[in-house]
Protein backbone atom coordinates (compact mmCIF):
# COMPACT_ATOMS: atom_id res chain seq x y z
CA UNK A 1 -20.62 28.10 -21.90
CA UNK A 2 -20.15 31.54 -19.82
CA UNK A 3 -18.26 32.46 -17.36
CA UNK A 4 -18.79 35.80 -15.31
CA UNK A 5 -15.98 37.19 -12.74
CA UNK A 6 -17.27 37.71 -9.28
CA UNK A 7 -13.64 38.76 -7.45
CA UNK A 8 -10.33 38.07 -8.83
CA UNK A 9 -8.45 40.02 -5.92
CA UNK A 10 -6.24 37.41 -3.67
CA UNK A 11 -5.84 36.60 -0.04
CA UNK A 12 -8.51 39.58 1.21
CA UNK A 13 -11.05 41.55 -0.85
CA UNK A 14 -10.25 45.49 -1.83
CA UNK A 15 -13.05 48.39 -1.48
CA UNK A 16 -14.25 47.82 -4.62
CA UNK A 17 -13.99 43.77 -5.90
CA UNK A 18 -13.75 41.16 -3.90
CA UNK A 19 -11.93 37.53 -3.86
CA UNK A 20 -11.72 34.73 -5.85
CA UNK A 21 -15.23 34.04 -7.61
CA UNK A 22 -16.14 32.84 -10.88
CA UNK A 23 -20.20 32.17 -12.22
CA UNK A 24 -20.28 29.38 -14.82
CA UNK A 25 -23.67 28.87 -16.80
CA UNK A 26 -24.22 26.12 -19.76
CA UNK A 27 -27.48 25.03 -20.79
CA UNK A 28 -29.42 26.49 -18.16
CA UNK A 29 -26.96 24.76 -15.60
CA UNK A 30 -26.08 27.50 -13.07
CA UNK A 31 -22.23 25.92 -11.84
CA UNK A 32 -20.72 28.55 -8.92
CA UNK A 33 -16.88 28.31 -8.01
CA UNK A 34 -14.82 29.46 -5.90
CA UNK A 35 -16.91 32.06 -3.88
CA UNK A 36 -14.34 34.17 -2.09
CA UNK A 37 -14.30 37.02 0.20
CA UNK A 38 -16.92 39.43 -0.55
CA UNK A 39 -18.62 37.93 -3.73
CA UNK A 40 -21.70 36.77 -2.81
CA UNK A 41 -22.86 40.58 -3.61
CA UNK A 42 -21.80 40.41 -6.55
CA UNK A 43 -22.92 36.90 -7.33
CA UNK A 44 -26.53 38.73 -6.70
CA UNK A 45 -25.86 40.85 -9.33
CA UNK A 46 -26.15 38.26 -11.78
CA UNK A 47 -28.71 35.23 -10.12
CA UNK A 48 -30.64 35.17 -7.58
CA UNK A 49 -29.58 32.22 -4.81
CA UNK A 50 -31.48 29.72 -5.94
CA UNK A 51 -30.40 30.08 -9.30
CA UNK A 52 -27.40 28.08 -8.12
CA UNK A 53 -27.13 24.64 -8.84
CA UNK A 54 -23.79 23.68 -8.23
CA UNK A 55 -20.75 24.85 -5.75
CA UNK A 56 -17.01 23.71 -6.80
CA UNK A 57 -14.24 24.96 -4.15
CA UNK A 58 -10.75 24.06 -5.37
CA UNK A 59 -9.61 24.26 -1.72
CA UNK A 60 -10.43 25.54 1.53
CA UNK A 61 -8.48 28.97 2.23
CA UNK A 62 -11.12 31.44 3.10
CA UNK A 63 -10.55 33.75 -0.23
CA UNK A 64 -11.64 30.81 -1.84
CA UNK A 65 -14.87 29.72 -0.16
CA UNK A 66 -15.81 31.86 2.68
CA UNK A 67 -18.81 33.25 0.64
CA UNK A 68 -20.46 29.89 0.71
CA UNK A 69 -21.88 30.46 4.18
CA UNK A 70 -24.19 33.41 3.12
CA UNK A 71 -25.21 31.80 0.27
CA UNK A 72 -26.13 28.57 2.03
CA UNK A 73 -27.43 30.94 4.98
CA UNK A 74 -29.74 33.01 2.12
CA UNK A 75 -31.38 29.72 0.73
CA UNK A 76 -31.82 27.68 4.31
CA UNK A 77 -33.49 31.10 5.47
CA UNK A 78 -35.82 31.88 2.92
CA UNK A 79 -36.84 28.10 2.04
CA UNK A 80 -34.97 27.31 -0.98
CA UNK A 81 -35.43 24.04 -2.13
CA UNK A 82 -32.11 21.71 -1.34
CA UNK A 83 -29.78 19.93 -0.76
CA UNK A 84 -27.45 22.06 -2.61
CA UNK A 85 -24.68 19.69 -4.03
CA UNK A 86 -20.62 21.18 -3.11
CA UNK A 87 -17.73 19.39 -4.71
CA UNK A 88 -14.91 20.25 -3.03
CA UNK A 89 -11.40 18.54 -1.77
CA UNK A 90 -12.18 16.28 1.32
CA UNK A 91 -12.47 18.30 4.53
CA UNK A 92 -11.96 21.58 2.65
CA UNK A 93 -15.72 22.82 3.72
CA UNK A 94 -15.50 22.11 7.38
CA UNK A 95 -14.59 25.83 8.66
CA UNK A 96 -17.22 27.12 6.45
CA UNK A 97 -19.53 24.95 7.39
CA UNK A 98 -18.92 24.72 11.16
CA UNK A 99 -20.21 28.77 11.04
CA UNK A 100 -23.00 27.70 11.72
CA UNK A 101 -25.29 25.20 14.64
CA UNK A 102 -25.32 21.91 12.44
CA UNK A 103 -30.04 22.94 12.57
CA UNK A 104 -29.45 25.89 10.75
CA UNK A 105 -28.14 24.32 7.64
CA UNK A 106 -29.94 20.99 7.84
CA UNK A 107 -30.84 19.96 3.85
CA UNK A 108 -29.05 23.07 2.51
CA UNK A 109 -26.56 21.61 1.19
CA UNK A 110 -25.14 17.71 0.48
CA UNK A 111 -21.19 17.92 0.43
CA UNK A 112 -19.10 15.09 -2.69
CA UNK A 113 -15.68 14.78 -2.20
CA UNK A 114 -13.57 16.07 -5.30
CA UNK A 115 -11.90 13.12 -6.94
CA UNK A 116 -8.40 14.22 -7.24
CA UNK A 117 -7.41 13.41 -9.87
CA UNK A 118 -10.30 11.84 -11.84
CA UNK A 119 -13.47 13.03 -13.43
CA UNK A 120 -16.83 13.27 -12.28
CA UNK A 121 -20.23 15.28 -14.07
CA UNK A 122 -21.50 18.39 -12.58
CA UNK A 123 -25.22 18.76 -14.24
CA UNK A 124 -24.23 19.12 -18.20
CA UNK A 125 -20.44 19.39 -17.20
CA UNK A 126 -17.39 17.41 -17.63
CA UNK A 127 -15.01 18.03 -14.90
CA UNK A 128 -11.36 16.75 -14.60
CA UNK A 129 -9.25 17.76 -11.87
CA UNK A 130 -5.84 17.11 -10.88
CA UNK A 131 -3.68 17.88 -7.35
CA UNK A 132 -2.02 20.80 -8.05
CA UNK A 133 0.85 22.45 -4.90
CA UNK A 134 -0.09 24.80 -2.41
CA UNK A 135 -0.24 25.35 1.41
CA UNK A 136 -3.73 22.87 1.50
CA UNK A 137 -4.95 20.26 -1.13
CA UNK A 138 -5.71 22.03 -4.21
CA UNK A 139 -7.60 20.91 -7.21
CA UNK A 140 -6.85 22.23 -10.34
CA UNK A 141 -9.72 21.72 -12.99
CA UNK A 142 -10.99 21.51 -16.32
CA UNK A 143 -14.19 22.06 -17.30
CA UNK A 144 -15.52 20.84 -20.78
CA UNK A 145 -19.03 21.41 -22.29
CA UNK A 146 -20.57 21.97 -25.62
CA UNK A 147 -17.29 21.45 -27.57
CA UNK A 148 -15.43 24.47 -25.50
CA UNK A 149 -13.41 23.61 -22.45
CA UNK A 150 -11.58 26.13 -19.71
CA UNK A 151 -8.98 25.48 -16.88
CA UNK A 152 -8.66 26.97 -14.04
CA UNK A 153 -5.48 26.53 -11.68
CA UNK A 154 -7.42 27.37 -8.10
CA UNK A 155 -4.07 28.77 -5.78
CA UNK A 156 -0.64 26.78 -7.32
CA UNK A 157 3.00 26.75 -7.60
CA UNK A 158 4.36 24.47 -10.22
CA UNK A 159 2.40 25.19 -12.41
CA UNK A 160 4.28 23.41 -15.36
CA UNK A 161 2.53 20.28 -14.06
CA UNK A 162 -1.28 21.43 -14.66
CA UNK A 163 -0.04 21.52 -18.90
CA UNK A 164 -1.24 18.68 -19.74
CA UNK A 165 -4.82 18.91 -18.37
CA UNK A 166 -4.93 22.44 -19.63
CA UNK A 167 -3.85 21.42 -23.21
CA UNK A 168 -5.78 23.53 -25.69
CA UNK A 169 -8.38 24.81 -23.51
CA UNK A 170 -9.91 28.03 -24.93
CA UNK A 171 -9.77 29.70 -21.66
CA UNK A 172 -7.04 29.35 -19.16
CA UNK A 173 -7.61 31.15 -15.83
CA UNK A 174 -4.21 31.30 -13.99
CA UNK A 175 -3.54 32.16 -10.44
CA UNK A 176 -1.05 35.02 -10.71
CA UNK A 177 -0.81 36.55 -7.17
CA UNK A 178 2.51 38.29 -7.68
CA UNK A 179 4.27 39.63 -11.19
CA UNK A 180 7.40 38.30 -11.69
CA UNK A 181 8.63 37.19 -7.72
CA UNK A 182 7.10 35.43 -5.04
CA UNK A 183 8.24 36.09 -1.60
CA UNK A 184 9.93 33.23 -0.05
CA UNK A 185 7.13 31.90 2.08
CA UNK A 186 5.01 31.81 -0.72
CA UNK A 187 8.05 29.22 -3.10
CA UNK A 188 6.35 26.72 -4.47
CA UNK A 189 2.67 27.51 -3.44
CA UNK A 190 1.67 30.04 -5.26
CA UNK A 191 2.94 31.55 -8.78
CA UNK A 192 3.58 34.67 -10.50
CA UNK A 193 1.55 35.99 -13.85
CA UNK A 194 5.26 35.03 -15.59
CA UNK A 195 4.25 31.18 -14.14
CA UNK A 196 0.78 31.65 -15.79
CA UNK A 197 2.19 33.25 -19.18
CA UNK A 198 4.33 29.50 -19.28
CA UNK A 199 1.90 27.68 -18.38
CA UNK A 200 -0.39 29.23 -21.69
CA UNK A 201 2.17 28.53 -24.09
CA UNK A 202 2.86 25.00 -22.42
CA UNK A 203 -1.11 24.32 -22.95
CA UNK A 204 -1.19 26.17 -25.90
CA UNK A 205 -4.28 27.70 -24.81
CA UNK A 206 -6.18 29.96 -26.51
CA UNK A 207 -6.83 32.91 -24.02
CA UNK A 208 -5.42 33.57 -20.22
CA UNK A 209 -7.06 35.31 -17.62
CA UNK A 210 -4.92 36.38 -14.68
CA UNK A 211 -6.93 36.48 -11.42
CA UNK A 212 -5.96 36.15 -7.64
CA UNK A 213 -3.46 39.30 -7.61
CA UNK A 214 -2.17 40.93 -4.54
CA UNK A 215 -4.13 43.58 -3.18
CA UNK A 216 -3.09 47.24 -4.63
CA UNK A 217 -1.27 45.58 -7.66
CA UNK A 218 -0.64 47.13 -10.77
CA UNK A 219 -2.47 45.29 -13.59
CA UNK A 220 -0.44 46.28 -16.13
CA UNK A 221 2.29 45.01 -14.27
CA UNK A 222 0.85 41.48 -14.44
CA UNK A 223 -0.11 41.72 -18.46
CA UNK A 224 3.29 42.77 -19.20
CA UNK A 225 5.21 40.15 -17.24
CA UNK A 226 2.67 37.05 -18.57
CA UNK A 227 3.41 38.81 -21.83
CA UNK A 228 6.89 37.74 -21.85
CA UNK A 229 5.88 34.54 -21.65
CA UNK A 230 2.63 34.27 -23.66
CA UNK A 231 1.77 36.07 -27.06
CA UNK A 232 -1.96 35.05 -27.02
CA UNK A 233 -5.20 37.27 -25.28
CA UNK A 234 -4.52 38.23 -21.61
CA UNK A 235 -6.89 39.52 -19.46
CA UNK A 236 -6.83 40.28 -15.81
CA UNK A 237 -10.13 38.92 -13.90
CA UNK A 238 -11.64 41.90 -12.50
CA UNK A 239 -15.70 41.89 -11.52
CA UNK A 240 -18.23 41.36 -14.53
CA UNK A 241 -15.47 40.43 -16.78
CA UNK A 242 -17.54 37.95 -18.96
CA UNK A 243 -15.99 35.00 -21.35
CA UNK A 244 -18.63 33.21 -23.68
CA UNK A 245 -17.67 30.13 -25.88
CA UNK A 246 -19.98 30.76 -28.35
């Protein structure tokens, strides 16, 4: 299993990297998440569009998904083969796909509600998920193939609650959109990378990626305050940042 960083900024993409966006590939299996803001560049980068097999959106904020509509645009246009399948939380799609006359998609895509929680198979993939809090229904999931497993949080507060699921993953990839403190409208929605440095040593997982930061932050900031909390590998998600299991 691989996974390849597309984004990793929060809430709206900087000059140089764009939103949330992360590539998974097992086996041949091409599994695209989360295509934020400005990614579907860099998802060209690394496949061509109908490379993709798969499209899981842990909810529907923009930062999160808006990408999808090129990408479904790109393979309706130039006669990829579909439907494309798109797990997602019920009704988190509809914006995205509403972009567009309801013709200019037609077969493009098929849309399977995310089971939340439960599991369900994505191609060679095992996927759990579990609600997680934020300002719409969020899924946070884990992903298990070929003996290695990694979580992923999507957008959360309370993040104490996603432990369990995460327990022992080998790659934990934390929503960590401010350092230490949140502002007030954002208690209990989002986290902090001190929230994701807990929630590591909770799950005892094996490495943390930091991702979803506030535009203009300091990395260092975020490695140093997850730090406190965690005394295994952190990373912050930045474009072409790679992970591989084996």
């Amino acid at each position: 299993m691989r996974i390849t960083v597309l984004g990793g900024v929060g809430a709206f993409p900087e000059r140089e990297r764009g939103c949330s966006g992360y590539l998974l590939r097992h086996e041949g299996f091409t599994l695209l998440i989360d295509p934020g803001y400005a990614t579907h560049q860099a998802l060209l980068g690394h496949v061509g569009v109908g490379d993709v097999d798969a499209v899981l959106v842990t909810h529907g904020h923009p930062d999160h998904c808006a990408d999808l509509h090129p990408l479904l645009r790109t393979r309706a246009m130039t006669g990829v083969p579909g439907p494309l399948p798109l797990h997602a939380p019920a009704g988190a799609l509809d914006a995205v796909l509403a972009l567009d006359a309801p013709a200019t998609l037609a077969g493009a895509y098929q849309v399977h509600d995310l089971p939340m929680p439960g599991r369900l198979t994505i191609g060679p993939l095992t996927v759990d998920t579990q609600p997680l809090p934020h300002f719409l229904p969020n899924a946070g999931v884990r992903i298990t193939a070929g003996g290695a497993s990694v979580a992923y949080t999507g957008d959360a507060g309370g993040k104490a609650a996603f432990a369990e699921l995460a327990g022992g993953a080998d790659l934990l990839i934390a929503e960590a959109t401010h350092a230490t403190e949140l502002p007030p409208r954002m208690v209990g929605n989002l986290g902090t990378a001190l929230d994701a440095g807990e929630l590591a040593t909770r799950a005892a997982a094996k490495a943390l990626w930091l991702t979803h930061l506030w535009p203009g932050s300091d990395p260092a900031t975020h490695r140093t305050a997850a730090a406190t909390a965690y005394d295994g590998s952190i990373t912050v998600a930045v474009p072409g940042l790679e992970w591989d299991a084996s």
